[in-house]
PDB file of N, CA and C in Angstrom:
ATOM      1  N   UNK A   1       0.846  -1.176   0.000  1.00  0.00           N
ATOM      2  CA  UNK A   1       0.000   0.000   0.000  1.00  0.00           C
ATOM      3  C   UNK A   1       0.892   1.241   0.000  1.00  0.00           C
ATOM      4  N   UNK A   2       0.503   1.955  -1.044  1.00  0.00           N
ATOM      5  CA  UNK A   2       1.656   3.162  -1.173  1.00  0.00           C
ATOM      6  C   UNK A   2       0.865   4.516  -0.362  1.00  0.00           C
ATOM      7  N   UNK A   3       1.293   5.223   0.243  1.00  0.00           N
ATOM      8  CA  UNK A   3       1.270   6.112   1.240  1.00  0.00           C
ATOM      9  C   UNK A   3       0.717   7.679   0.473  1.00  0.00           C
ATOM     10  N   UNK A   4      -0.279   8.606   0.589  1.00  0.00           N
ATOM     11  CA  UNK A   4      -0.573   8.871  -0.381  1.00  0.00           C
ATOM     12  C   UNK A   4       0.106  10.212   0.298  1.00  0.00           C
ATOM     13  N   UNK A   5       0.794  11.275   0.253  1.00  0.00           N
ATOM     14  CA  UNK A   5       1.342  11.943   0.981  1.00  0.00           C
ATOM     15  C   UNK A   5       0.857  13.528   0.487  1.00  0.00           C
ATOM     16  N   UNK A   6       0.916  14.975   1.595  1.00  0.00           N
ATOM     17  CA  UNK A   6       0.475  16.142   0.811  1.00  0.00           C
ATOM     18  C   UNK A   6       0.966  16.566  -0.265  1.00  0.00           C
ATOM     19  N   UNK A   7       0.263  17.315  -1.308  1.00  0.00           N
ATOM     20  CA  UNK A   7       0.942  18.088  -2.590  1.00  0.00           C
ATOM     21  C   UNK A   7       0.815  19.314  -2.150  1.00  0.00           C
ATOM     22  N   UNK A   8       1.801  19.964  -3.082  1.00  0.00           N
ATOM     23  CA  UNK A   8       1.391  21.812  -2.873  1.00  0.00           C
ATOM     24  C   UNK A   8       2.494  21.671  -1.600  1.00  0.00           C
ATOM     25  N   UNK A   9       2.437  22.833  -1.173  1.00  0.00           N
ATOM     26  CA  UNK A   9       3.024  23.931  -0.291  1.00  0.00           C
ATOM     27  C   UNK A   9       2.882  23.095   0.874  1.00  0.00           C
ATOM     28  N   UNK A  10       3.323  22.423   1.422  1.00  0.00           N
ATOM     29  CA  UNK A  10       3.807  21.564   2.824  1.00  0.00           C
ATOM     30  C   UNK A  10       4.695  22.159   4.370  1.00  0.00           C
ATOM     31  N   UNK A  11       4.202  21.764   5.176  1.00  0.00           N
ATOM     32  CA  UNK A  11       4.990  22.044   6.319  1.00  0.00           C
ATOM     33  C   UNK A  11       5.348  20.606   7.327  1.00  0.00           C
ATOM     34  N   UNK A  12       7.077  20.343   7.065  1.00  0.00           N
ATOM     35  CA  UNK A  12       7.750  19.523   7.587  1.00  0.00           C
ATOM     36  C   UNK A  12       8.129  19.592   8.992  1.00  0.00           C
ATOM     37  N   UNK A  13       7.566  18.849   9.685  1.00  0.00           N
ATOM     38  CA  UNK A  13       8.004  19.073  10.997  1.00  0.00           C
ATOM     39  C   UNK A  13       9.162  17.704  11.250  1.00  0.00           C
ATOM     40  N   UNK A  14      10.028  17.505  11.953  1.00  0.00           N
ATOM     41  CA  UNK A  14      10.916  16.786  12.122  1.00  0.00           C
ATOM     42  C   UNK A  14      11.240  16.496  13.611  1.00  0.00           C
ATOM     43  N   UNK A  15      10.773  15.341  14.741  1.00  0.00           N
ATOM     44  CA  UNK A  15      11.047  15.445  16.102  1.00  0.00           C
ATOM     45  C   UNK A  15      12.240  14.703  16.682  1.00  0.00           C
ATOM     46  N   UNK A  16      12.623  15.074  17.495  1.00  0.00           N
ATOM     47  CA  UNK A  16      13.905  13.922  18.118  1.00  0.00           C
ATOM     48  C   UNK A  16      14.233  14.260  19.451  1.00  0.00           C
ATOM     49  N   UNK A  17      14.292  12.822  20.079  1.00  0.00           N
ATOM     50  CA  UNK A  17      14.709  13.012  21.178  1.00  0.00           C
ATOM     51  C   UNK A  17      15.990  12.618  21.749  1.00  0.00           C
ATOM     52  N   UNK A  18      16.299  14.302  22.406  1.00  0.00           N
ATOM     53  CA  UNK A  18      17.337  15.019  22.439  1.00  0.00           C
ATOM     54  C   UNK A  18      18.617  13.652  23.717  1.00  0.00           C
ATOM     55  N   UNK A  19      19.755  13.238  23.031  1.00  0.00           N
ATOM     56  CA  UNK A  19      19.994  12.236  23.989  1.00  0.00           C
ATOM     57  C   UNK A  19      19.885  11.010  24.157  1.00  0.00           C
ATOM     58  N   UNK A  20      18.935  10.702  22.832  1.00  0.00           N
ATOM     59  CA  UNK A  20      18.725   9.237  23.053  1.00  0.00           C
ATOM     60  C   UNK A  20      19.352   7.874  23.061  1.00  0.00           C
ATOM     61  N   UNK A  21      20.893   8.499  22.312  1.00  0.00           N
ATOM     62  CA  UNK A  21      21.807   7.147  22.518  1.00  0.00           C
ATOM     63  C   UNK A  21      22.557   7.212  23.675  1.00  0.00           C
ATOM     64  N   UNK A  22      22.641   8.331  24.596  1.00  0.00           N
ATOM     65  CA  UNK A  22      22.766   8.517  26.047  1.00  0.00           C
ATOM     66  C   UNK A  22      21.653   7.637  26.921  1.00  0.00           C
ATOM     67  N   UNK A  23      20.381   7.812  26.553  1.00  0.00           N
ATOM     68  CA  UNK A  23      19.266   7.194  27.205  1.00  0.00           C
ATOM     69  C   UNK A  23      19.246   6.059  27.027  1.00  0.00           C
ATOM     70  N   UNK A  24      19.912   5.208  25.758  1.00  0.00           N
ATOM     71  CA  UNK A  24      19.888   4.373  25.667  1.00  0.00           C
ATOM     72  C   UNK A  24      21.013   3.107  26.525  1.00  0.00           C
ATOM     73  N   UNK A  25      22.019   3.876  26.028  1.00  0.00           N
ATOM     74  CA  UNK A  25      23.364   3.360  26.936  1.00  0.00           C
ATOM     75  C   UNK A  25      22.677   3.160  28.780  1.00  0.00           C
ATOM     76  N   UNK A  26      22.566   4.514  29.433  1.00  0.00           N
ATOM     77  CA  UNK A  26      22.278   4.778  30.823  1.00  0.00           C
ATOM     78  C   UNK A  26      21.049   3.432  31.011  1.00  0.00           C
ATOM     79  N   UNK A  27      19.955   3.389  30.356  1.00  0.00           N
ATOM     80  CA  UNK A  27      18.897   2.333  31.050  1.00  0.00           C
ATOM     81  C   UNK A  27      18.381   1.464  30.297  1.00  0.00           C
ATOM     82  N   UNK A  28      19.103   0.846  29.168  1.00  0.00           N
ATOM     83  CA  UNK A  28      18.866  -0.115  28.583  1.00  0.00           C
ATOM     84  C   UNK A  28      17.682  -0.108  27.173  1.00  0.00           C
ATOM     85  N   UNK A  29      17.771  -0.688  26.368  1.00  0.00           N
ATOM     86  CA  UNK A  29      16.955  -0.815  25.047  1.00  0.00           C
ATOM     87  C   UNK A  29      15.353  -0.643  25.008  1.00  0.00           C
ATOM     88  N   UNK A  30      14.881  -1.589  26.035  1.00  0.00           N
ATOM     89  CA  UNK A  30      13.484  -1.743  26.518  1.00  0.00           C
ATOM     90  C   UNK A  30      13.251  -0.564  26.751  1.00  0.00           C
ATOM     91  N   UNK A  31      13.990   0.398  28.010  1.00  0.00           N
ATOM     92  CA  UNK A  31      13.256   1.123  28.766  1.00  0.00           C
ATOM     93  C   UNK A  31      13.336   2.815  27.727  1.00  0.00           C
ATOM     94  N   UNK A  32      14.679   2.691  27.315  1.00  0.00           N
ATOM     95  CA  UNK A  32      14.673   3.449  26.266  1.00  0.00           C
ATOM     96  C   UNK A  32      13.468   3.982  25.406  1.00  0.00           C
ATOM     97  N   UNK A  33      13.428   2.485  24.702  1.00  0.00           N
ATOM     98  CA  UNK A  33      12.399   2.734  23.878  1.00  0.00           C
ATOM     99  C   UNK A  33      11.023   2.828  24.310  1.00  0.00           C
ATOM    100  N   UNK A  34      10.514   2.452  25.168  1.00  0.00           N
ATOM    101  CA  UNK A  34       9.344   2.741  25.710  1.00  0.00           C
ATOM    102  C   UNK A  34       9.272   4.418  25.933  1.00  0.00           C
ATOM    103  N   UNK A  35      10.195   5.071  26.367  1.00  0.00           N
ATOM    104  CA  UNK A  35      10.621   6.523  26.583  1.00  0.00           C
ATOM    105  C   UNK A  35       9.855   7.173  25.180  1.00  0.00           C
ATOM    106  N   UNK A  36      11.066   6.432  24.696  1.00  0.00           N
ATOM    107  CA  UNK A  36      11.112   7.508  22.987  1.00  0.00           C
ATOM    108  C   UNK A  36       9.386   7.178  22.328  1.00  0.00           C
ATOM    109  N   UNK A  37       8.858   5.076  22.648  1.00  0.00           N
ATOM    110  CA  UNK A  37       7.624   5.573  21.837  1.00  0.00           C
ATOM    111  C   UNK A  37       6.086   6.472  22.423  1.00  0.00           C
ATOM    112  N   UNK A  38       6.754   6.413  24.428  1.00  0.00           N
ATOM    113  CA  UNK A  38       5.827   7.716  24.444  1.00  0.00           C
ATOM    114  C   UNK A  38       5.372   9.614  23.955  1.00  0.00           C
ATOM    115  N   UNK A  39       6.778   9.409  23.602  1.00  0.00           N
ATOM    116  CA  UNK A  39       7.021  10.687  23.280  1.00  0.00           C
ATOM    117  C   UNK A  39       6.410  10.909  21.554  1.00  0.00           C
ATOM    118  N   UNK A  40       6.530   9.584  20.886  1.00  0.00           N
ATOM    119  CA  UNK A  40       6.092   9.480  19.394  1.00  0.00           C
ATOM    120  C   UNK A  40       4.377   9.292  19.648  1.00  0.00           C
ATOM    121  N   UNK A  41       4.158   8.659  20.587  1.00  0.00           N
ATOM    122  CA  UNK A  41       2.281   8.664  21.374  1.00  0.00           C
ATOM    123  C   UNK A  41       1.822  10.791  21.239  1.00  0.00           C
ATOM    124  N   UNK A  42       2.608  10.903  22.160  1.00  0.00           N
ATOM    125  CA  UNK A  42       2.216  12.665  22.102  1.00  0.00           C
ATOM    126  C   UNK A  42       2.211  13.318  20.972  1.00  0.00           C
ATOM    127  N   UNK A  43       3.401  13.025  20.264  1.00  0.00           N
ATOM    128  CA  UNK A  43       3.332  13.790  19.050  1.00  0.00           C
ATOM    129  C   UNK A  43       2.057  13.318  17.989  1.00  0.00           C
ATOM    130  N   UNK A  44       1.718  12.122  17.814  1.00  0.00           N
ATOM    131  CA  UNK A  44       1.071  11.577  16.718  1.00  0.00           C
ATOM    132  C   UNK A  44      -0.532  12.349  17.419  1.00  0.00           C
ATOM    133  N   UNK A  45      -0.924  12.239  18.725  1.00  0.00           N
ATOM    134  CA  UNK A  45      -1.956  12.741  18.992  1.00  0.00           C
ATOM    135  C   UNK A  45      -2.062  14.165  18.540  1.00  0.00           C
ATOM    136  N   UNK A  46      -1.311  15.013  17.965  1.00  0.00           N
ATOM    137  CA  UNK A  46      -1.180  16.369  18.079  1.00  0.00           C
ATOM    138  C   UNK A  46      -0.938  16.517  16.067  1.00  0.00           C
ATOM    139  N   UNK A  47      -0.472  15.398  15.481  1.00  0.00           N
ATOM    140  CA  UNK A  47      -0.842  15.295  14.545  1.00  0.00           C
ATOM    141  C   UNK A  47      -1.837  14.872  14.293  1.00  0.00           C
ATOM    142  N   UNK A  48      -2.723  14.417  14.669  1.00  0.00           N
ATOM    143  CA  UNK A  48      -3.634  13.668  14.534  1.00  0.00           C
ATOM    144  C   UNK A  48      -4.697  15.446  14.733  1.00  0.00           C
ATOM    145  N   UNK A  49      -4.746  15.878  15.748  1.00  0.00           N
ATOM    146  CA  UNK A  49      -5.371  17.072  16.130  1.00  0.00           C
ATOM    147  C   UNK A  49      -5.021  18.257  15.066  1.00  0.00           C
ATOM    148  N   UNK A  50      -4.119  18.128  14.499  1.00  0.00           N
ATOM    149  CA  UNK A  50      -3.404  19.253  13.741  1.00  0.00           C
ATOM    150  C   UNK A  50      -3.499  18.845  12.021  1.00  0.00           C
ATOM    151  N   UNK A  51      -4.405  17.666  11.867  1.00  0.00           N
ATOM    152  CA  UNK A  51      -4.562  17.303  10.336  1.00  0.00           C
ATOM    153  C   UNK A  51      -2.911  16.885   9.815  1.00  0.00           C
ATOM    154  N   UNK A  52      -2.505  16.193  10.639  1.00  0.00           N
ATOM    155  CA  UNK A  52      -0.701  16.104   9.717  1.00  0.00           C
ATOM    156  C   UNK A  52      -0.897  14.778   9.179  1.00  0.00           C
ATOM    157  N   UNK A  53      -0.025  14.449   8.645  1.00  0.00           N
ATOM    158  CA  UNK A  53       0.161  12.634   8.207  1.00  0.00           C
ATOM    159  C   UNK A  53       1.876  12.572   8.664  1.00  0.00           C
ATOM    160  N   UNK A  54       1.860  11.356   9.666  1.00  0.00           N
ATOM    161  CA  UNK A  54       3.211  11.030   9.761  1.00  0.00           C
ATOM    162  C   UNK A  54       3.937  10.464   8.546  1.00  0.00           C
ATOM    163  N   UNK A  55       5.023  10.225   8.226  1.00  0.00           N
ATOM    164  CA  UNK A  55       5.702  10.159   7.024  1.00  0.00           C
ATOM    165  C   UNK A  55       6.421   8.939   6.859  1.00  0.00           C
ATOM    166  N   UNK A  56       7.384   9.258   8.168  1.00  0.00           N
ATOM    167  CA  UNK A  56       8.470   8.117   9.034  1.00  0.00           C
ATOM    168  C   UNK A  56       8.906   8.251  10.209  1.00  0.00           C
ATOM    169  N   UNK A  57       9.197   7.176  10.355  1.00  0.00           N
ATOM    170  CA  UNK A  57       9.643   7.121  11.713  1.00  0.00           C
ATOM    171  C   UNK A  57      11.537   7.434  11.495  1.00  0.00           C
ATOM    172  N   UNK A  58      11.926   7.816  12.243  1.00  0.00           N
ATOM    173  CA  UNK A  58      13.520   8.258  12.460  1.00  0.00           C
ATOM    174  C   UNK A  58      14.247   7.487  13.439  1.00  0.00           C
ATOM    175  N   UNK A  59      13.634   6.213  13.943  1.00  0.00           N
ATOM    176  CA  UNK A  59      14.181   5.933  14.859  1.00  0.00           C
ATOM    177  C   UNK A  59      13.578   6.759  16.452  1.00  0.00           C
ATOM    178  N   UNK A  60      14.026   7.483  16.586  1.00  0.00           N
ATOM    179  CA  UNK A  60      14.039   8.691  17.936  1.00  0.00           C
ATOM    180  C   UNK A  60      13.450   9.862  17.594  1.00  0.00           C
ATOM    181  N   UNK A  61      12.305   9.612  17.053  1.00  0.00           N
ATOM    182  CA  UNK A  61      11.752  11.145  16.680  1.00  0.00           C
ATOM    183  C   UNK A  61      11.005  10.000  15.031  1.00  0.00           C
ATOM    184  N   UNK A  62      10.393  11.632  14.596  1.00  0.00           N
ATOM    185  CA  UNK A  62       9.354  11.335  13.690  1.00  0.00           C
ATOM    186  C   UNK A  62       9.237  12.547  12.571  1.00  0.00           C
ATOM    187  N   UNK A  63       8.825  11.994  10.936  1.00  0.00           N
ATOM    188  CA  UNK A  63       8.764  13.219  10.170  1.00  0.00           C
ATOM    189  C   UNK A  63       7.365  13.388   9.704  1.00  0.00           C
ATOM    190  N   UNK A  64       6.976  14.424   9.632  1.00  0.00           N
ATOM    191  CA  UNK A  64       5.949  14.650   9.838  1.00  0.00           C
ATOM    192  C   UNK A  64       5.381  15.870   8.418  1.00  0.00           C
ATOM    193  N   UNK A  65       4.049  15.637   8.245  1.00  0.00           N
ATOM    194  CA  UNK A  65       3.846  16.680   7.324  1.00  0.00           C
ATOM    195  C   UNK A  65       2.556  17.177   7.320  1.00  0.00           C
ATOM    196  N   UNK A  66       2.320  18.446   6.820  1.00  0.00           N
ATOM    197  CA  UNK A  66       1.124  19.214   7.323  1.00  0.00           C
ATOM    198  C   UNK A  66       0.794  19.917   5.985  1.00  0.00           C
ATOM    199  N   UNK A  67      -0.512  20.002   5.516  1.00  0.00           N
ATOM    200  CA  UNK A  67      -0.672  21.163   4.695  1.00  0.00           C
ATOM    201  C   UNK A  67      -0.823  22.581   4.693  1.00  0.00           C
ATOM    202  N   UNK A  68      -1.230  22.553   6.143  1.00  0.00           N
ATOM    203  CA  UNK A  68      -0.874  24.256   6.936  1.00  0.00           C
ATOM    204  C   UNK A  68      -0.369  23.979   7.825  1.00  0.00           C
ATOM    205  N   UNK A  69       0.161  25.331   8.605  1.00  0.00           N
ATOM    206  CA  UNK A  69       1.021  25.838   9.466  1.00  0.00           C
ATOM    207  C   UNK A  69       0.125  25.833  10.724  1.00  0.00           C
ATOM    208  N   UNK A  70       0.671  25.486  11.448  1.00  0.00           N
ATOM    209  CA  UNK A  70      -0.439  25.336  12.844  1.00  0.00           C
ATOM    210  C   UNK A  70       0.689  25.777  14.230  1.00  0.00           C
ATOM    211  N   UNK A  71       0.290  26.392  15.128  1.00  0.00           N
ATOM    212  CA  UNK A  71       1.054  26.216  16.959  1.00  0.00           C
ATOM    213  C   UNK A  71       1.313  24.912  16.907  1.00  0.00           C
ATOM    214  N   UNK A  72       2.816  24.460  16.971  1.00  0.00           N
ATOM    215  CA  UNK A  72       2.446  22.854  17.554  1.00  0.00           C
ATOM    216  C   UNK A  72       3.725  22.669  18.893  1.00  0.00           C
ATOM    217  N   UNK A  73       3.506  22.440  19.893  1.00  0.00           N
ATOM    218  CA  UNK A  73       4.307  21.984  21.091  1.00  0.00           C
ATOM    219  C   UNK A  73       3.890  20.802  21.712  1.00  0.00           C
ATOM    220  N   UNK A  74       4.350  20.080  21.772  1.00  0.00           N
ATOM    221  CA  UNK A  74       4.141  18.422  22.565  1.00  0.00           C
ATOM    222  C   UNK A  74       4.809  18.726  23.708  1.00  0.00           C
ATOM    223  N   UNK A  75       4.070  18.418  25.181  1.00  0.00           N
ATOM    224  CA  UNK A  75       5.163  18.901  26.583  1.00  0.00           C
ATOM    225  C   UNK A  75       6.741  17.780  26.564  1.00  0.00           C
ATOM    226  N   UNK A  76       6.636  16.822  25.440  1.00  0.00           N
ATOM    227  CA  UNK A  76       7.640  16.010  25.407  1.00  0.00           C
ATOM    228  C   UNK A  76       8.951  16.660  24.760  1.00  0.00           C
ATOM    229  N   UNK A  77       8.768  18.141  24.335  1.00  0.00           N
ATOM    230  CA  UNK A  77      10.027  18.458  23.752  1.00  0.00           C
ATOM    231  C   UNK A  77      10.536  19.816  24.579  1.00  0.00           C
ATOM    232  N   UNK A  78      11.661  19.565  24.709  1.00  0.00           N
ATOM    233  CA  UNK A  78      11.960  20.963  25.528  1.00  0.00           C
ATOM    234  C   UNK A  78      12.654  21.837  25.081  1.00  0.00           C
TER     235      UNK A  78
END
């Protein structure tokens, strides 16, 4: 299934969390990642609220795309 993605004039948002092969090393793979996919939970709700379509995943963060420009802050990024 091919991904049908916006045309026209787009707004790329790009997330990552800041540290994560630190976070990863310090408390292990599991706990890591449970970290990072809450933080991809917040964001997707806020795309989801904000009309975006996620794109990909990055590993530690997420790309993201919007056909307008919207406020967007997730309390997961500082």
């Amino acid at each position: 299934m091919t991904q049908e993605l916006p045309e026209g004039t787009v707004t790329i948002l790009f997330t990552d969390v800041a540290g994560s092969t630190e976070l990863t090393n310090r408390l292990g793979d599991d706990v890591a990642r449970e970290i990072v996919g809450a933080c991809d939970e917040l964001v997707r709700l806020q795309i989801e609220r904000h009309r975006g379509q996620e794109v990909k995943g990055t590993g530690d963060g997420l790309m993201v795309a919007f056909t307008s420009v919207s406020v967007f802050s997730p309390s997961c990024i500082r």
